[in-house]
PDB file of N, CA and C in Angstrom:
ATOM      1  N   UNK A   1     -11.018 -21.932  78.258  1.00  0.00           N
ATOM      2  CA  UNK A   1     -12.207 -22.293  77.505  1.00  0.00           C
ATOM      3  C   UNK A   1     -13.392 -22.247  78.460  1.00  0.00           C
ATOM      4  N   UNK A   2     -14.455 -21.477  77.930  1.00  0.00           N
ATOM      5  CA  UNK A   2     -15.904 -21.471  79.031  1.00  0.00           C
ATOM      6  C   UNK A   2     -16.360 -22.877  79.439  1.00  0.00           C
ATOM      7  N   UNK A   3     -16.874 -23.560  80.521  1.00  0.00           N
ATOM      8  CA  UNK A   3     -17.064 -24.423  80.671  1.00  0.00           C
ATOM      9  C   UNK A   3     -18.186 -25.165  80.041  1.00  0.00           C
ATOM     10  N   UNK A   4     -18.776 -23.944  79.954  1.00  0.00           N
ATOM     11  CA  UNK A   4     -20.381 -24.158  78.811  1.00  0.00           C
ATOM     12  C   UNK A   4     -20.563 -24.756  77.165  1.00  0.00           C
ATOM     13  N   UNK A   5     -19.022 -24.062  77.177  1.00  0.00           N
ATOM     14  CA  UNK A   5     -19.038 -24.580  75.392  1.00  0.00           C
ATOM     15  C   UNK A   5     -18.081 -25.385  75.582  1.00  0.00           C
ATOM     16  N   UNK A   6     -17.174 -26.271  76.238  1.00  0.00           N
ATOM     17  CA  UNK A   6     -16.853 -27.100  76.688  1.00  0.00           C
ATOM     18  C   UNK A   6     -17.749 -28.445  76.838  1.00  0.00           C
ATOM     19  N   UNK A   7     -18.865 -27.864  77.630  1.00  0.00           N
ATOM     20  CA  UNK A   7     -19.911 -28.764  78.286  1.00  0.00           C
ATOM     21  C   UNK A   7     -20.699 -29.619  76.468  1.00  0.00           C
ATOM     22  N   UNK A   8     -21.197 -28.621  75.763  1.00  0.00           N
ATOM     23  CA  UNK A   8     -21.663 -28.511  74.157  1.00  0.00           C
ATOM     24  C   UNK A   8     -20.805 -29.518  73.422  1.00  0.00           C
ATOM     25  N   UNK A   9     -19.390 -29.445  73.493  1.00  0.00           N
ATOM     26  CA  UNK A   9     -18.779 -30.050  72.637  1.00  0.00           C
ATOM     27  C   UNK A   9     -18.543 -31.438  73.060  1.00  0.00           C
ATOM     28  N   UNK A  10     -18.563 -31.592  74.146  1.00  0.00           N
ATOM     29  CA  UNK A  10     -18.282 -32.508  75.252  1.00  0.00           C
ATOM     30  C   UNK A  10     -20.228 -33.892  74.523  1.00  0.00           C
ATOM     31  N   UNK A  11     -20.852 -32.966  74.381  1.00  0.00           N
ATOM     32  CA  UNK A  11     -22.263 -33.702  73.634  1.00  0.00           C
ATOM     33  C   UNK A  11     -22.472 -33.549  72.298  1.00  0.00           C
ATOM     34  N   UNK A  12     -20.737 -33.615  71.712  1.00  0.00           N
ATOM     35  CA  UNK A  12     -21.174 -33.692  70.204  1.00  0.00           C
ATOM     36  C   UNK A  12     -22.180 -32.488  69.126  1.00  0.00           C
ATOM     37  N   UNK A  13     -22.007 -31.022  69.861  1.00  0.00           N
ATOM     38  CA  UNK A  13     -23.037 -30.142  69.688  1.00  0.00           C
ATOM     39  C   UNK A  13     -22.046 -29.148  68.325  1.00  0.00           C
ATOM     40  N   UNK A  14     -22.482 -29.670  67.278  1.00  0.00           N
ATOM     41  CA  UNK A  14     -21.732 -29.469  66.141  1.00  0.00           C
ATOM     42  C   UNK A  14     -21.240 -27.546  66.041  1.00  0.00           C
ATOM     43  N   UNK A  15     -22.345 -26.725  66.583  1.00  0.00           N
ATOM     44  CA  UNK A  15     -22.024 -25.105  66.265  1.00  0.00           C
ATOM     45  C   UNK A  15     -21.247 -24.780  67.396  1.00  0.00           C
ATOM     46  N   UNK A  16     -21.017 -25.844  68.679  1.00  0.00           N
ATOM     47  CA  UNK A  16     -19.900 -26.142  69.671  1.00  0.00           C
ATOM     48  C   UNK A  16     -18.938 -25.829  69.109  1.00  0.00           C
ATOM     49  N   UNK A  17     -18.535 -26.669  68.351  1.00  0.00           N
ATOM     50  CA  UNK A  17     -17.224 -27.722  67.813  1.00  0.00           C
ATOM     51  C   UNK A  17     -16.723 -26.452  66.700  1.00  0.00           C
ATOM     52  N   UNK A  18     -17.601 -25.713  65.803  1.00  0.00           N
ATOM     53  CA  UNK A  18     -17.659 -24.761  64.964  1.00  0.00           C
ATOM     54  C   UNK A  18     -17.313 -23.893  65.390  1.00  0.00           C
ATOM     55  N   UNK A  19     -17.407 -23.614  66.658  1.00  0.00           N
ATOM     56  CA  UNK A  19     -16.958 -22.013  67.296  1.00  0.00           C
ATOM     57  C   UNK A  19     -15.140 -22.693  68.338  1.00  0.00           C
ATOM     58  N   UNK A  20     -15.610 -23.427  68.577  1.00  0.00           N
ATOM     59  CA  UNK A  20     -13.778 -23.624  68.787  1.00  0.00           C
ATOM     60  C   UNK A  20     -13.187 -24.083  67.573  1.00  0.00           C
ATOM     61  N   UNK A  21     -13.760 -24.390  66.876  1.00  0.00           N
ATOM     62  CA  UNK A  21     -12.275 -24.549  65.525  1.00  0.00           C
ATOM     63  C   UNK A  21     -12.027 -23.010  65.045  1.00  0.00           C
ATOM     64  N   UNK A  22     -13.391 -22.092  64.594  1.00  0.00           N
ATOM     65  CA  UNK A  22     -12.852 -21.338  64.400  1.00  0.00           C
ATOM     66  C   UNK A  22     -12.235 -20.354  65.332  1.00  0.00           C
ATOM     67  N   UNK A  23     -12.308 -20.447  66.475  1.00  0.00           N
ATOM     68  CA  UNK A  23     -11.591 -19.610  67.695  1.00  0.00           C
ATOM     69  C   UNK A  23     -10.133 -20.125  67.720  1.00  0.00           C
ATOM     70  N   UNK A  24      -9.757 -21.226  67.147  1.00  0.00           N
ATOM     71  CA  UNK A  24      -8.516 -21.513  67.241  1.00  0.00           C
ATOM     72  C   UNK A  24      -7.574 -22.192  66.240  1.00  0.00           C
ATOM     73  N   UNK A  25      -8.303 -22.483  65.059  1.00  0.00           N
ATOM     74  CA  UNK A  25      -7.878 -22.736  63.811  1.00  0.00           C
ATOM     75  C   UNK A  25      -6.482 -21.904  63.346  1.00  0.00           C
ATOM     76  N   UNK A  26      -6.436 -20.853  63.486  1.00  0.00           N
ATOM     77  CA  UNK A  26      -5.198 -20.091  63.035  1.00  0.00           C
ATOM     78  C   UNK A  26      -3.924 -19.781  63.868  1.00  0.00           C
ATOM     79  N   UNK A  27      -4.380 -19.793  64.911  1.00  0.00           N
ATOM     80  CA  UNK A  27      -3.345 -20.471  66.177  1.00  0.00           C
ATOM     81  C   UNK A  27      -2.550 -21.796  65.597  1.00  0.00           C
ATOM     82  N   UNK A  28      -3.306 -23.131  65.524  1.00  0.00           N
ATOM     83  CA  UNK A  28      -3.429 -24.277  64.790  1.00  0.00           C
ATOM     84  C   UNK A  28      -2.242 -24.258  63.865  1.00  0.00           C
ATOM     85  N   UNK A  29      -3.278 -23.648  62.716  1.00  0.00           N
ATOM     86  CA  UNK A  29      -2.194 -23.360  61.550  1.00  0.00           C
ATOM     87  C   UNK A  29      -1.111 -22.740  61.949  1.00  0.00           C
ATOM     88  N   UNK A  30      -0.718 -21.670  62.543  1.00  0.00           N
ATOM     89  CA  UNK A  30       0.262 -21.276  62.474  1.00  0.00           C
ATOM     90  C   UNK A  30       1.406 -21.883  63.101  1.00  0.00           C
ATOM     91  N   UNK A  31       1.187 -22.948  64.204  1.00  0.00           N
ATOM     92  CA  UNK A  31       1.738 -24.066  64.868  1.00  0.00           C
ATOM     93  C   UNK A  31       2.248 -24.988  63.837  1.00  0.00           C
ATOM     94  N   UNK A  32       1.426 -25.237  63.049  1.00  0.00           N
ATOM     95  CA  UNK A  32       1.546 -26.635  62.445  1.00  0.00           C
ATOM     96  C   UNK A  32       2.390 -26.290  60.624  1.00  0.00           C
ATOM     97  N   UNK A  33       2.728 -24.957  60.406  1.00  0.00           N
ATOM     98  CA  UNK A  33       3.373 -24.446  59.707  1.00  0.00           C
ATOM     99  C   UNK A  33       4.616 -24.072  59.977  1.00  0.00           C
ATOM    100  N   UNK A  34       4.899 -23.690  61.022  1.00  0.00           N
ATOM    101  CA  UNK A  34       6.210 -23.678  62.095  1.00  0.00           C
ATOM    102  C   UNK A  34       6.839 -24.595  61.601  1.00  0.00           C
ATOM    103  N   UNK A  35       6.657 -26.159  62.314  1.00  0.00           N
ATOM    104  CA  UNK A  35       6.870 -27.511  62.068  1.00  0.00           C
ATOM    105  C   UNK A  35       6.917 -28.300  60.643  1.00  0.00           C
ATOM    106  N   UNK A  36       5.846 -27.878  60.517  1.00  0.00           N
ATOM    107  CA  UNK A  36       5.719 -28.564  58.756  1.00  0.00           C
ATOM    108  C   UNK A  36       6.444 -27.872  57.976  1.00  0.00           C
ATOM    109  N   UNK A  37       6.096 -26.805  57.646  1.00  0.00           N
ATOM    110  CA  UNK A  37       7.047 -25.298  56.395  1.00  0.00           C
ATOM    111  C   UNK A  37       6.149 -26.122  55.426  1.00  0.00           C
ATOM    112  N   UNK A  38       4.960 -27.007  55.065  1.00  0.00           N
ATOM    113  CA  UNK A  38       4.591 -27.099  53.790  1.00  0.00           C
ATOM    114  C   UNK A  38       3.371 -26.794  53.785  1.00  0.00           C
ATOM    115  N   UNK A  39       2.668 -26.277  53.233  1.00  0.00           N
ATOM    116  CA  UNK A  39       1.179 -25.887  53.161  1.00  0.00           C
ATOM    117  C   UNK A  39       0.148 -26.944  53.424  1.00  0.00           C
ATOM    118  N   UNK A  40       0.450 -27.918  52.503  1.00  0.00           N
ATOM    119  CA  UNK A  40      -0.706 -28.710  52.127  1.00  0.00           C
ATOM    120  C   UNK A  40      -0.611 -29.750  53.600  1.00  0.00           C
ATOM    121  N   UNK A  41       0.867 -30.257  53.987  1.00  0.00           N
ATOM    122  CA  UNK A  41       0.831 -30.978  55.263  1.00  0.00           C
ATOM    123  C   UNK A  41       0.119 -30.375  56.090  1.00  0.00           C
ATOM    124  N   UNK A  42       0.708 -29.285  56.216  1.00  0.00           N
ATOM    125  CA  UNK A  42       0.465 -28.267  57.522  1.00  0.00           C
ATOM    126  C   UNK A  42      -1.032 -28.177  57.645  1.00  0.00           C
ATOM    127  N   UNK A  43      -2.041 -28.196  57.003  1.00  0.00           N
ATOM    128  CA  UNK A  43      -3.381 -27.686  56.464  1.00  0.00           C
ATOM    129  C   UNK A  43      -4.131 -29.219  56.803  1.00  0.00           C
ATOM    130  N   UNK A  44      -3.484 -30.566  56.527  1.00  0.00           N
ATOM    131  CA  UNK A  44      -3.986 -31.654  57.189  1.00  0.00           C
ATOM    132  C   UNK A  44      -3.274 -31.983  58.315  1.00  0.00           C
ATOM    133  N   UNK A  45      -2.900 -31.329  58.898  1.00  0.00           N
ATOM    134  CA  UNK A  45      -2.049 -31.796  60.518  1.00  0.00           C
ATOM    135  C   UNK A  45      -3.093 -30.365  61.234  1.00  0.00           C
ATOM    136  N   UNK A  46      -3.514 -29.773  60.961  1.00  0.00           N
ATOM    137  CA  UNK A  46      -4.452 -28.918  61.324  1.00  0.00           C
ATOM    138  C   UNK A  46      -5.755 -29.391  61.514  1.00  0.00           C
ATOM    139  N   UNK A  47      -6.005 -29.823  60.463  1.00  0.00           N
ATOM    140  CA  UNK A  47      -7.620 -30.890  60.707  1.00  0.00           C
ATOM    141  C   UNK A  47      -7.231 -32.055  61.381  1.00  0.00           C
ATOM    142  N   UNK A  48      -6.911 -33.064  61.077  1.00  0.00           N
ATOM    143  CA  UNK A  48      -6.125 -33.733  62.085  1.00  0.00           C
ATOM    144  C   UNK A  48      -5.861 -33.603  63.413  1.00  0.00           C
ATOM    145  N   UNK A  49      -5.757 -32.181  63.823  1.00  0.00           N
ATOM    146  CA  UNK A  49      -5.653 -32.381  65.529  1.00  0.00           C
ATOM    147  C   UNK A  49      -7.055 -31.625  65.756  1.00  0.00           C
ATOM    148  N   UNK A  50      -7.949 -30.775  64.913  1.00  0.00           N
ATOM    149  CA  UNK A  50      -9.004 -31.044  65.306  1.00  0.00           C
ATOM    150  C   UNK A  50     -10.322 -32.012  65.619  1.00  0.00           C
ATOM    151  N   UNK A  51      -9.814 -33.053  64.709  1.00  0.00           N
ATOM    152  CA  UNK A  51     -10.958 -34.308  64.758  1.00  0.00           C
ATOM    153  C   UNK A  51     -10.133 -34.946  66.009  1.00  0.00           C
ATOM    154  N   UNK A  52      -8.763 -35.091  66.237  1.00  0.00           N
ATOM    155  CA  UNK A  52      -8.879 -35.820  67.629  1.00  0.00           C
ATOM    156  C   UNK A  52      -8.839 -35.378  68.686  1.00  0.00           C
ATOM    157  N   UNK A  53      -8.817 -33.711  68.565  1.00  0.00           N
ATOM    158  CA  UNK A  53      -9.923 -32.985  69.799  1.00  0.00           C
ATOM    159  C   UNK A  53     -10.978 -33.235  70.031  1.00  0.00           C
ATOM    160  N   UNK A  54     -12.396 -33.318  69.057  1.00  0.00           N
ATOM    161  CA  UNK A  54     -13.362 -33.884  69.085  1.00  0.00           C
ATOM    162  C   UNK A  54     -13.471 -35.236  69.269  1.00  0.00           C
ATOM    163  N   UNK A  55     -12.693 -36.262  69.207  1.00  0.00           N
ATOM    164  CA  UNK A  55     -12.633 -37.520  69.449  1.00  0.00           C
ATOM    165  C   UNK A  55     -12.838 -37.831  70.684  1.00  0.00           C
ATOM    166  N   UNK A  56     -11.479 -37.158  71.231  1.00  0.00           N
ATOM    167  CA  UNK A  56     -10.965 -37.705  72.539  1.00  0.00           C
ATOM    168  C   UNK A  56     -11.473 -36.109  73.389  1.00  0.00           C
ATOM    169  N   UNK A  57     -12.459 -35.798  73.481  1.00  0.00           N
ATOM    170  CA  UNK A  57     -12.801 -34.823  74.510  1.00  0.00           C
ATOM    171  C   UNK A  57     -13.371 -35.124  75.799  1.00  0.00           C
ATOM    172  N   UNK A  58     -13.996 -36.228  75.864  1.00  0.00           N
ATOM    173  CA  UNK A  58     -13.995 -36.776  76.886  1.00  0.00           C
ATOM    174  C   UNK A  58     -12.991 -37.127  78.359  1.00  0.00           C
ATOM    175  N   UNK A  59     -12.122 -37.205  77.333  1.00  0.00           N
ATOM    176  CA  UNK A  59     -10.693 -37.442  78.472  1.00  0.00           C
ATOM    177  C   UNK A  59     -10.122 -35.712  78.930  1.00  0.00           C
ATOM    178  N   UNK A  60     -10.735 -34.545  78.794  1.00  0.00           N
ATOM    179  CA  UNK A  60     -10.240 -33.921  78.919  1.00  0.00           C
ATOM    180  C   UNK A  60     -10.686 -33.519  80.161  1.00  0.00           C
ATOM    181  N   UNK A  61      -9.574 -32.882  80.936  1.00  0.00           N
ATOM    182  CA  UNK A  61      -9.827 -32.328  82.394  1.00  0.00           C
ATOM    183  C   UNK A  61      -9.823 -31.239  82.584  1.00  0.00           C
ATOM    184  N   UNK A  62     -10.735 -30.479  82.932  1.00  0.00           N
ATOM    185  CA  UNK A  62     -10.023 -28.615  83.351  1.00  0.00           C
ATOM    186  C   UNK A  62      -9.670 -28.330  83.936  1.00  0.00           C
ATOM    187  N   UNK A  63      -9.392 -29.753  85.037  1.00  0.00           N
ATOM    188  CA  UNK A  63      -8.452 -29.063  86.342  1.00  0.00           C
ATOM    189  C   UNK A  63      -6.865 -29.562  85.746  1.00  0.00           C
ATOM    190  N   UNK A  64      -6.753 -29.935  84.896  1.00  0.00           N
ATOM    191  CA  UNK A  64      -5.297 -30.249  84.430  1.00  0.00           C
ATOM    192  C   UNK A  64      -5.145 -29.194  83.930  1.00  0.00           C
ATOM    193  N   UNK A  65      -5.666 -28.184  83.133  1.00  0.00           N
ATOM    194  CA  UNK A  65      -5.299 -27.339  82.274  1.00  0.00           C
ATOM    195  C   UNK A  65      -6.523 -26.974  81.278  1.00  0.00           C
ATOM    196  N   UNK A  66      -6.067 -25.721  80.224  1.00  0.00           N
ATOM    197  CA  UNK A  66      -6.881 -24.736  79.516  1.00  0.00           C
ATOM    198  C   UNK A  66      -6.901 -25.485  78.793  1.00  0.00           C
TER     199      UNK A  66
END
């Protein structure tokens, strides 16, 4: 992840937050369909780990990882 739009989301910068969901939303889904096999779960376990990406972004490190 660029450190820049990192830096954006990191200040709550909503077209931030808009360009990594959609950069990784279907990744997401397709994870969370694996696991689930049900649409409608799968589709709120998807939003769901995006709001507590945005939650908890603060705690995130880039020297731990991507």
């Amino acid at each position: 992840m660029q450190e820049s739009l990192l830096h954006k989301i990191k200040l709550h910068d909503r077209v931030a937050q808009k360009q990594l969901y959609y950069e990784y939303v279907k990744l997401v889904s397709h994870i969370s369909m694996r696991y689930i096999n049900n649409t409608h779960s799968a589709q709120d376990a998807t939003q769901n780990t995006f709001v507590r990406v945005f939650q908890n972004i603060e705690k995130y490190d880039s020297n731990k990882g991507d």
